[in-house]
C-alpha atoms as a PDB file:
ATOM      1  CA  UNK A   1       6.512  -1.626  37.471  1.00  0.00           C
ATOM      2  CA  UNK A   2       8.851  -0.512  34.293  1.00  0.00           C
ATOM      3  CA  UNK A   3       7.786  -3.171  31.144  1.00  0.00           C
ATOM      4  CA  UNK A   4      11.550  -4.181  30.041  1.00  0.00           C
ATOM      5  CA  UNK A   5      11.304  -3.927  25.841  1.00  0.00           C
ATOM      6  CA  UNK A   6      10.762  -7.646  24.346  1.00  0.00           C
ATOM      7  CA  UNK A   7      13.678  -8.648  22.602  1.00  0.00           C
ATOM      8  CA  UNK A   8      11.432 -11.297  20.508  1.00  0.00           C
ATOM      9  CA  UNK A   9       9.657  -8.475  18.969  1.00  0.00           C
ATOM     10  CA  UNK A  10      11.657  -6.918  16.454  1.00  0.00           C
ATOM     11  CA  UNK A  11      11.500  -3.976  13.524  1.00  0.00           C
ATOM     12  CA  UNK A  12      14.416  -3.528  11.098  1.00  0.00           C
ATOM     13  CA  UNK A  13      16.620  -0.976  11.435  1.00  0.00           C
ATOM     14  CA  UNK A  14      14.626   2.424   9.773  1.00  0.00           C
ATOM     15  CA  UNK A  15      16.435   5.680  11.021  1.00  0.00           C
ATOM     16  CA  UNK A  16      15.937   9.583  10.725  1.00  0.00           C
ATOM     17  CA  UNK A  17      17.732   9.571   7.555  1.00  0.00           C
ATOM     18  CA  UNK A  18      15.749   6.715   6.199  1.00  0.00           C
ATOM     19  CA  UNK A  19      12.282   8.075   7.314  1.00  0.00           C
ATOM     20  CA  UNK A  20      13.498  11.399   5.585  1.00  0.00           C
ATOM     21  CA  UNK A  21      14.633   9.899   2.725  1.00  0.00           C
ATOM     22  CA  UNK A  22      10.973   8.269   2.166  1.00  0.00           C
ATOM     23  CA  UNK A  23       9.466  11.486   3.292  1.00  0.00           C
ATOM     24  CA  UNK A  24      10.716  12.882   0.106  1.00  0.00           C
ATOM     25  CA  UNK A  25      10.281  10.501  -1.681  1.00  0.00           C
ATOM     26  CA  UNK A  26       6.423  11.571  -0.826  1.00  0.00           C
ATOM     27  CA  UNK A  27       6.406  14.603  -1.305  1.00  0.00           C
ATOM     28  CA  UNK A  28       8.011  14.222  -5.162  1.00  0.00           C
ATOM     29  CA  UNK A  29       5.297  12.019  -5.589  1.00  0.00           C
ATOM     30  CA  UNK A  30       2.828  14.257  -4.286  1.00  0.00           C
ATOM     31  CA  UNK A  31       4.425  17.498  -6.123  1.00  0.00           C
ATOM     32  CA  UNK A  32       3.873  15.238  -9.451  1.00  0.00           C
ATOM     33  CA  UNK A  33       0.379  14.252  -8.347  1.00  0.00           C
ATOM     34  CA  UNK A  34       0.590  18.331  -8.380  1.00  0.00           C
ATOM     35  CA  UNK A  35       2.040  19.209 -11.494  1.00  0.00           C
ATOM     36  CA  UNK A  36      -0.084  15.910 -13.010  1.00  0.00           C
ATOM     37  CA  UNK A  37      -3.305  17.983 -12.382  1.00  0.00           C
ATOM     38  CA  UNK A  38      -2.337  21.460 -12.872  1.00  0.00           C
ATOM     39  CA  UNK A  39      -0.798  20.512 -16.462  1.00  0.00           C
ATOM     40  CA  UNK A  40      -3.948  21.235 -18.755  1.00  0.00           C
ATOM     41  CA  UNK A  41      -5.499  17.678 -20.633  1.00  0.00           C
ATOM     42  CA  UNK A  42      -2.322  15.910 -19.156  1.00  0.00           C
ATOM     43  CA  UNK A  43      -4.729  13.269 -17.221  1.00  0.00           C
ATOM     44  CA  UNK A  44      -6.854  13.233 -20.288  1.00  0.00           C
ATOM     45  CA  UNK A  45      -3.678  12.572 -22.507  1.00  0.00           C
ATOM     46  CA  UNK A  46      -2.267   9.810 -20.947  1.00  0.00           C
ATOM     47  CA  UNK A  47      -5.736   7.964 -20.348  1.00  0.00           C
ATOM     48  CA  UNK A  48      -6.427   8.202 -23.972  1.00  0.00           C
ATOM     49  CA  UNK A  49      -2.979   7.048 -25.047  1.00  0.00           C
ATOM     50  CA  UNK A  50      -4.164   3.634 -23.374  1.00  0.00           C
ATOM     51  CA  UNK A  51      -7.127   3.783 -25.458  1.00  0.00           C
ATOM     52  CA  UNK A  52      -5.217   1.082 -27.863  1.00  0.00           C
ATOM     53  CA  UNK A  53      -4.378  -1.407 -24.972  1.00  0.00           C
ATOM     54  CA  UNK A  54      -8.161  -1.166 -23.910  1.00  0.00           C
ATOM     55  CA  UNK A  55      -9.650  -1.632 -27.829  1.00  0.00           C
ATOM     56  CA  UNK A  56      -7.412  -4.949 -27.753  1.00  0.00           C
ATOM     57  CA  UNK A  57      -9.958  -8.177 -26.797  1.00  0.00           C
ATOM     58  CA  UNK A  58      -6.960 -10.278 -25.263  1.00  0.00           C
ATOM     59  CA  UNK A  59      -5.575  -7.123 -23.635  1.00  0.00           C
ATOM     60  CA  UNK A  60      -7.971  -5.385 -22.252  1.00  0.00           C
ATOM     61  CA  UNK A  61      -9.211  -8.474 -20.606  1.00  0.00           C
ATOM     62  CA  UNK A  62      -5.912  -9.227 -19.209  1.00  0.00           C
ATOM     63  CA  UNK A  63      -6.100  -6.235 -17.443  1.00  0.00           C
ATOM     64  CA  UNK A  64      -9.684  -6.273 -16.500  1.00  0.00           C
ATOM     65  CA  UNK A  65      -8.598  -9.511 -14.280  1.00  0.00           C
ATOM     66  CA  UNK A  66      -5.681  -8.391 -12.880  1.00  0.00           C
ATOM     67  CA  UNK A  67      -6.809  -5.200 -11.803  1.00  0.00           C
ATOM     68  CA  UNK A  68      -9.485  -6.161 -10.372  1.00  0.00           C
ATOM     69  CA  UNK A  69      -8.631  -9.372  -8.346  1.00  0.00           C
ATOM     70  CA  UNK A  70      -5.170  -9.359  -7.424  1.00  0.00           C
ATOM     71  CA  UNK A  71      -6.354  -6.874  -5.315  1.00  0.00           C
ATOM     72  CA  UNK A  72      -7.531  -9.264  -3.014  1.00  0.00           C
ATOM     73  CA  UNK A  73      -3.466 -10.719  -2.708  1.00  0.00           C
ATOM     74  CA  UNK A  74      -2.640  -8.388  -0.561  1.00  0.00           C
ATOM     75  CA  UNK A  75      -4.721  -7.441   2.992  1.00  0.00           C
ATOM     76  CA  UNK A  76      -5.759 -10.959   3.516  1.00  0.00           C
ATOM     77  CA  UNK A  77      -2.386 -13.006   2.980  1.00  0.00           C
ATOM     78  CA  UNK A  78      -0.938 -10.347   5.014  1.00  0.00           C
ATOM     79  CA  UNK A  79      -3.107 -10.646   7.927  1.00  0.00           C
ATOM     80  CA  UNK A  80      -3.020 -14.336   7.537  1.00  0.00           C
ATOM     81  CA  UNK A  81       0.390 -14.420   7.277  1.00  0.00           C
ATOM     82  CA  UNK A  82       0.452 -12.199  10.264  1.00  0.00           C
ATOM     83  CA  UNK A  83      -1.717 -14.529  12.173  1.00  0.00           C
ATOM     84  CA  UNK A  84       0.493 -17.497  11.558  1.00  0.00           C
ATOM     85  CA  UNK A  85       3.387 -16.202  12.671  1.00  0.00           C
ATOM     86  CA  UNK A  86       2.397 -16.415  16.064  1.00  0.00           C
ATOM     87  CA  UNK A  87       2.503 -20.481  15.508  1.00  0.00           C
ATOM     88  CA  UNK A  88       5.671 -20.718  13.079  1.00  0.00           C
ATOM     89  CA  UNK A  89       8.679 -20.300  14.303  1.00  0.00           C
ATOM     90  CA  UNK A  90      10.315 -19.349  10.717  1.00  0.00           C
ATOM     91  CA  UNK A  91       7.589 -16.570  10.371  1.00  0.00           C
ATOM     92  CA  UNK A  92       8.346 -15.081  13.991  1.00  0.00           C
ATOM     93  CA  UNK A  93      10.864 -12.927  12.974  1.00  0.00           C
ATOM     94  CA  UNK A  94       8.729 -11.082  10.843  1.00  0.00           C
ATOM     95  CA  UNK A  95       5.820 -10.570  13.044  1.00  0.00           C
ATOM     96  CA  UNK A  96       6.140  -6.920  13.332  1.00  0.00           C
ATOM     97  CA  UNK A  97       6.875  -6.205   9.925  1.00  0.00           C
ATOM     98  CA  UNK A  98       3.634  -7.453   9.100  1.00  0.00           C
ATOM     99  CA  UNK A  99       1.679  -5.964  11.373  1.00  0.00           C
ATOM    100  CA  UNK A 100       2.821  -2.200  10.015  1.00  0.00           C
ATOM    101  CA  UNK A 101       1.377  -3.868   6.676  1.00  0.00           C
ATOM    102  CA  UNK A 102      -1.678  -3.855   8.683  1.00  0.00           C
ATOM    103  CA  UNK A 103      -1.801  -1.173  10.697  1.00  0.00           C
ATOM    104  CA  UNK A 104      -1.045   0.945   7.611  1.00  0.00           C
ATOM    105  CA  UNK A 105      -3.895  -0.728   5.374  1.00  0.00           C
ATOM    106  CA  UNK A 106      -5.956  -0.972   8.479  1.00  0.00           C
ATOM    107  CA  UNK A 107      -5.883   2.909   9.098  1.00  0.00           C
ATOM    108  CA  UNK A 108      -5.002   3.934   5.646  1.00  0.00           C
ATOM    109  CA  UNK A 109      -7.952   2.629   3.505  1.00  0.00           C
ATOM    110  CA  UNK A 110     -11.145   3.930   5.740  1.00  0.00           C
ATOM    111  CA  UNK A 111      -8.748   7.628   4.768  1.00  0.00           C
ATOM    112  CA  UNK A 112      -8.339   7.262   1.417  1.00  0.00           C
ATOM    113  CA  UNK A 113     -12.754   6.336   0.877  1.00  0.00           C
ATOM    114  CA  UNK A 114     -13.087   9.696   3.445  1.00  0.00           C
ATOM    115  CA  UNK A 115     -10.898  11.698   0.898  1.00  0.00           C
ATOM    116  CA  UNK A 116     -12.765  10.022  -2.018  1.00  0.00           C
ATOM    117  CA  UNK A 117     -16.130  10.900  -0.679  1.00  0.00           C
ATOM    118  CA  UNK A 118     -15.530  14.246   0.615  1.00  0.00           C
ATOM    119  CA  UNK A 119     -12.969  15.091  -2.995  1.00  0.00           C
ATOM    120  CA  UNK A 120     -15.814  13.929  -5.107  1.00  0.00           C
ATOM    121  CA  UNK A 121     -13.770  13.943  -8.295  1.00  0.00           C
ATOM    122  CA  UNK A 122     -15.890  11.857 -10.755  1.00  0.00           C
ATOM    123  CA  UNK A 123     -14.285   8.700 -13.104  1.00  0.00           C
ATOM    124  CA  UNK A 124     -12.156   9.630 -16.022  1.00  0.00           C
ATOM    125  CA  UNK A 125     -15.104   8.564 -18.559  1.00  0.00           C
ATOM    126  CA  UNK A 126     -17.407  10.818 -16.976  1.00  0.00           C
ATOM    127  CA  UNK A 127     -15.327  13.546 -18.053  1.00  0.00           C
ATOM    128  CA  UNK A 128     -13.914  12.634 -21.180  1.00  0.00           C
ATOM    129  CA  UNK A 129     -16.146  10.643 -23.166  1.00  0.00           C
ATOM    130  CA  UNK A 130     -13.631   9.217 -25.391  1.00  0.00           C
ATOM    131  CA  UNK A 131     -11.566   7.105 -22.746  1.00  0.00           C
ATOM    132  CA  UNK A 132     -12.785   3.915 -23.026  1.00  0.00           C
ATOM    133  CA  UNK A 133     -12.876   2.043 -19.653  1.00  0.00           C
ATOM    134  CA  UNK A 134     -12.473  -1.584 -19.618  1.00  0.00           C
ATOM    135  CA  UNK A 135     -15.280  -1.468 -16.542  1.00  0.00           C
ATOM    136  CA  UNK A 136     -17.027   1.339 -14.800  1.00  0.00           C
ATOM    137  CA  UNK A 137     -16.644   0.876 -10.745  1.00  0.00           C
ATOM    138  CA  UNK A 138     -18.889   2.832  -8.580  1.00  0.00           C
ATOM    139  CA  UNK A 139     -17.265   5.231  -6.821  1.00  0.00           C
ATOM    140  CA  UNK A 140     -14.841   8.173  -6.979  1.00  0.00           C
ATOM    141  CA  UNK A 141     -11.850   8.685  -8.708  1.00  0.00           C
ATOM    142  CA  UNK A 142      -9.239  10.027  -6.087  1.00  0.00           C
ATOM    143  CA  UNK A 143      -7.388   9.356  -4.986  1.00  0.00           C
ATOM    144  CA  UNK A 144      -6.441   5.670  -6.151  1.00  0.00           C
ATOM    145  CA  UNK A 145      -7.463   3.117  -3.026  1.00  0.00           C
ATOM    146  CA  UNK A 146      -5.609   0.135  -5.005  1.00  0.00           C
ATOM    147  CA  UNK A 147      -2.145   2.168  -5.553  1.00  0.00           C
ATOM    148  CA  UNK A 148      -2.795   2.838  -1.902  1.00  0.00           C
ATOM    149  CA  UNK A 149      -3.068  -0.568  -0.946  1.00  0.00           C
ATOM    150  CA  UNK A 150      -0.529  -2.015  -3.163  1.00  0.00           C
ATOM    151  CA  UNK A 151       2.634   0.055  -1.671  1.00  0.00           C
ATOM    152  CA  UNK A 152       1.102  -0.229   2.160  1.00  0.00           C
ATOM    153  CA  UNK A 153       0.791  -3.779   2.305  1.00  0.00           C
ATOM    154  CA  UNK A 154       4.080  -4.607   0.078  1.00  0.00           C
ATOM    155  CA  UNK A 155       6.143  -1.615   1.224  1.00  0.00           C
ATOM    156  CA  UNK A 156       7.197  -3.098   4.799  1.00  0.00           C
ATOM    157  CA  UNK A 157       7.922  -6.155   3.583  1.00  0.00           C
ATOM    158  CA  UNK A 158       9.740  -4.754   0.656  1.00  0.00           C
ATOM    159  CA  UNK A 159      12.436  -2.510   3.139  1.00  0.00           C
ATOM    160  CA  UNK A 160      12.006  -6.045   5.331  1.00  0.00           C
ATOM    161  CA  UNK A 161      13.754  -7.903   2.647  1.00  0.00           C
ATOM    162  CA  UNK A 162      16.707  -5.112   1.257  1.00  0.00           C
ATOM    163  CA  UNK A 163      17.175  -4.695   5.083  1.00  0.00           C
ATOM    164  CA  UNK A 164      20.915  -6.137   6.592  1.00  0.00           C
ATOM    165  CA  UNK A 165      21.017  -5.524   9.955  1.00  0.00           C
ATOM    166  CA  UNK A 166      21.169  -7.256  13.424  1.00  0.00           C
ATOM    167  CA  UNK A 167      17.973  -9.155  13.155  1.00  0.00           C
ATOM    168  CA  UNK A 168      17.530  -9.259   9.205  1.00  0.00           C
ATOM    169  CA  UNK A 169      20.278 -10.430   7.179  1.00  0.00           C
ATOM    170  CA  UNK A 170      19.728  -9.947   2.879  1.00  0.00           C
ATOM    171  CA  UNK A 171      20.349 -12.474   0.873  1.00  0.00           C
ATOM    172  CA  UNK A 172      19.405 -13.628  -3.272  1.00  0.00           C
ATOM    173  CA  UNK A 173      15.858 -15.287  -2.128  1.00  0.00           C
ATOM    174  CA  UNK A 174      14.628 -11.962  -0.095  1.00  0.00           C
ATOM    175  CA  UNK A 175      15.997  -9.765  -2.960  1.00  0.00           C
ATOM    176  CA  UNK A 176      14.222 -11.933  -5.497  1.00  0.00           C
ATOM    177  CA  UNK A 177      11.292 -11.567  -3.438  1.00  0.00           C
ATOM    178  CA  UNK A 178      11.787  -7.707  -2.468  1.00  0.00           C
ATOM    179  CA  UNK A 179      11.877  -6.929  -6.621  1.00  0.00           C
ATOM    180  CA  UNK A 180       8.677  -9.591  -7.224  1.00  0.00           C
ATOM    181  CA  UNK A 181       6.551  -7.547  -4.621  1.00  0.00           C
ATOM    182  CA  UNK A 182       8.008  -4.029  -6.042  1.00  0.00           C
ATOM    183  CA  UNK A 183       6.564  -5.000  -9.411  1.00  0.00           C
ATOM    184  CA  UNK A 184       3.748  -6.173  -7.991  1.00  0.00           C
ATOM    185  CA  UNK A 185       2.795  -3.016  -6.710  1.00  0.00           C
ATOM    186  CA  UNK A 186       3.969  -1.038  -9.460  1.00  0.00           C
ATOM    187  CA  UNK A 187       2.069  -3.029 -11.893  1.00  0.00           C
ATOM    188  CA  UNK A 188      -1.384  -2.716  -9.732  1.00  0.00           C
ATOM    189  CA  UNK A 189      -1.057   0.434  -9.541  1.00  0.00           C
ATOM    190  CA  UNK A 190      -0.423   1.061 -13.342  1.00  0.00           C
ATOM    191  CA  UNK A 191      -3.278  -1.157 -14.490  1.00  0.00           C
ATOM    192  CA  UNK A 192      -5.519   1.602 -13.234  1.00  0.00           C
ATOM    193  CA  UNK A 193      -4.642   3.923 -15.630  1.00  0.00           C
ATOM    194  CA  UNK A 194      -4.518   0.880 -18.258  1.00  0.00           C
ATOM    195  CA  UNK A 195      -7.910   0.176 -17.308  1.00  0.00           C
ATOM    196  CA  UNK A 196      -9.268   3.603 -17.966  1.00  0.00           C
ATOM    197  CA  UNK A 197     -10.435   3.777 -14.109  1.00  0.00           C
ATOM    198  CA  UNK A 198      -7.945   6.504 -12.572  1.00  0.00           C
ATOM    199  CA  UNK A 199      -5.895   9.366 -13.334  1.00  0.00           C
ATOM    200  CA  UNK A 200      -2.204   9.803 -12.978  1.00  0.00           C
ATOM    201  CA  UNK A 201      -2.808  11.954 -10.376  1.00  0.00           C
ATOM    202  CA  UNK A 202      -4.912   9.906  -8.517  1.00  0.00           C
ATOM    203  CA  UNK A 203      -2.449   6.778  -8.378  1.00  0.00           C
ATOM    204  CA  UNK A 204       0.526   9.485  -7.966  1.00  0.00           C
ATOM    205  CA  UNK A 205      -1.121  10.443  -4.598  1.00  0.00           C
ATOM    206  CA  UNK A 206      -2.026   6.848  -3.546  1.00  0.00           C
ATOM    207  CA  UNK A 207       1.438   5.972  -3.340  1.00  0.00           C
ATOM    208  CA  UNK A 208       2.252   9.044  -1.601  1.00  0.00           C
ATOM    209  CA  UNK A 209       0.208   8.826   1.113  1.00  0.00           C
ATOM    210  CA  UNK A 210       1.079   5.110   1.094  1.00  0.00           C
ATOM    211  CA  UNK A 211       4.585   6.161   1.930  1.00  0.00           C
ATOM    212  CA  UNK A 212       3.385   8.463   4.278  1.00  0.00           C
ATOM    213  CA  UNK A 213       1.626   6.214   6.480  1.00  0.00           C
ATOM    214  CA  UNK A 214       4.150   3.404   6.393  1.00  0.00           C
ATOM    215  CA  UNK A 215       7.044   6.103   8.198  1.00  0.00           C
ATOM    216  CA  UNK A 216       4.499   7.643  10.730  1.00  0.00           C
ATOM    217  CA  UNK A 217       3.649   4.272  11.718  1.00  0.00           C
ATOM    218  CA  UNK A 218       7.230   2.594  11.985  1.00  0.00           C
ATOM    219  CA  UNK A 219       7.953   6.197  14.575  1.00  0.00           C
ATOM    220  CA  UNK A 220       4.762   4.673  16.397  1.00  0.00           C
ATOM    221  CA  UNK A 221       6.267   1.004  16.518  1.00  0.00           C
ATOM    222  CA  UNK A 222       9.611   2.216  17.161  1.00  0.00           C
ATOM    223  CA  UNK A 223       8.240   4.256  19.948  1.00  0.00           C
ATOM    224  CA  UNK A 224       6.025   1.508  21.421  1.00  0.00           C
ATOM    225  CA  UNK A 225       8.611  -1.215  21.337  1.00  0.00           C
ATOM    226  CA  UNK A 226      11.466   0.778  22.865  1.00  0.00           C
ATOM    227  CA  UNK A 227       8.980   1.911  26.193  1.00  0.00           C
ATOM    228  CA  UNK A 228       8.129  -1.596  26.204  1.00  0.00           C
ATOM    229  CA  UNK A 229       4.080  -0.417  25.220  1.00  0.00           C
ATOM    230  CA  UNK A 230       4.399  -3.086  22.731  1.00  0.00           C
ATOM    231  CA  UNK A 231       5.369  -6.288  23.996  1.00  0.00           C
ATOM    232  CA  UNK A 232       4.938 -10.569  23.798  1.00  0.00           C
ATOM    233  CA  UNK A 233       2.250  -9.784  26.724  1.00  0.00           C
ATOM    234  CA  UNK A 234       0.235  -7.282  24.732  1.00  0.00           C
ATOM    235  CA  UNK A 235       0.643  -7.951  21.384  1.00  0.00           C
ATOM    236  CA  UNK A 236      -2.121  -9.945  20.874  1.00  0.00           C
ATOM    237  CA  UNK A 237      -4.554  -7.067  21.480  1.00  0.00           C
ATOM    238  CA  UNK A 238      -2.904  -4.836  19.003  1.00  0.00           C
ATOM    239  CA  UNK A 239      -3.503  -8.145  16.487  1.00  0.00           C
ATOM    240  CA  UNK A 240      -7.447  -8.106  17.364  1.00  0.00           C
ATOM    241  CA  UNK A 241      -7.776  -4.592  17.157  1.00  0.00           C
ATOM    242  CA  UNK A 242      -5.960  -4.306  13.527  1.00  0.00           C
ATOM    243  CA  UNK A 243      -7.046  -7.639  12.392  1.00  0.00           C
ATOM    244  CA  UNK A 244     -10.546  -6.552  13.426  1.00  0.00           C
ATOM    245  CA  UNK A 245     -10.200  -3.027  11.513  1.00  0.00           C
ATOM    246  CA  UNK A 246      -8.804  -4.863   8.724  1.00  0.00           C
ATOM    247  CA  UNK A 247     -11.411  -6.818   8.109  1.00  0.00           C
ATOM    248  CA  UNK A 248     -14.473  -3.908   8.426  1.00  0.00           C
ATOM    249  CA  UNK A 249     -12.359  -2.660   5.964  1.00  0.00           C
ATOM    250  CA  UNK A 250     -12.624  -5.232   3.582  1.00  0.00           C
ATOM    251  CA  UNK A 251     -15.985  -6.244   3.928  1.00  0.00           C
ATOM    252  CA  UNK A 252     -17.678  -2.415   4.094  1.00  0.00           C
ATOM    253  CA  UNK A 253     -15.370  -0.333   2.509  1.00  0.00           C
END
């Protein structure tokens, strides 16, 4: 028996030229990420150029919070959010667009601790003795796992909100919104280098591969919901599986 497509479950609108207009968007990234590296003491010069921000009491500790709690804004409000809008009707809507928030943190942050592992590059103070890190997490350096996890969980939402189409409609509040998560991530991802804990290159890639993710996963969704693979019947499975990832993630990883 052919599964019709659900017409509750709905993605915005994200064509070929989109997807290849964020595939570039990538691949500058990465080419900087690139040029970043291969530009001799440019990682050292821009850590130590933050040197002042980190010698500052009020500052540095500004940063030290920031960076390392808001963090935990974004996976778990996102699956929670996800989770409720099974019960609210106002939150419906949105259902898929946040679970490719979670599918791409789900999937995305066990890659980015495999790359770390196997890439071994060690901390910015461990090679350059005078950048003075606000803190010293364990670890390796790249790429950055917060710069990933900033764009993948806002990103969706982000393109959600600029979106006008058939299903979403943009208005002041979802732009408002749209530029409040966009600095949001931007700013996470910045206080890394601020803190002394990452290299350009590292949060360069993060966002990358962020960006990455997010299309190959909407061509999966797209896919799935157009053959009917993803409908109201299944869905829920999808949601324990991802949810489930999601939160090994968090708690080992």
């Amino acid at each position: 028996m052919k599964i019709i497509p659900s017409k509750d479950l709905k993605l915005f609108q994200f064509g070929q030229r989109d997807k290849l207009i964020f595939i570039l968007c990538a691949a500058i990234l990465w080419i900087l990420a690139i040029v970043a590296f291969l530009t001799p003491n440019f990682n050292h010069w821009v850590l130590v150029n933050c040197n002042f921000i980190r010698s500052n009491y009020m500052l540095a500790n500004l940063c030290y919070y920031f960076t390392n709690y808001t963090l935990s804004f974004i996976a778990t409000p996102i699956s929670l959010l996800y989770l409720a809008s099974f019960k609210f009707n106002k939150l419906k809507p949105y259902r898929i667009v946040f679970l490719l928030s979670v599918m791409t943190l789900a999937i995305g942050i066990p890659i980015v601790d495999f790359m770390k592992y196997y890439g071994a590059v060690p901390r910015p103070w461990l090679l350059y003795p005078d950048i003075n890190s606000i803190y010293h997490p364990g670890g390796h350096s790249f790429p950055s796992g917060h710069a990933f996890q900033a764009f993948a969980g806002t990103l969706p939402l982000i393109i959600c909100f600029l979106t006008n189409d058939a299903t979403f409609k943009r208005n002041l509040k979802k732009t408002v919104l749209a530029v409040i998560l966009m600095i949001f991530a931007i700013s996470l991802s910045l206080s890394r280098l601020i803190a002394g804990v990452h290299f350009p290159t590292d949060v360069l890639f993060g966002i990358g591969l962020a960006v990455i993710m997010m299309v190959i996963l909407i061509s999966a969704l797209q896919y799935l919901l157009k053959t009917g693979e993803l409908n109201l019947q299944n869905e829920k499975w999808y949601a324990l599986i991802f949810l489930a990832l999601i939160t090994i993630d968090m708690c080992f990883l």
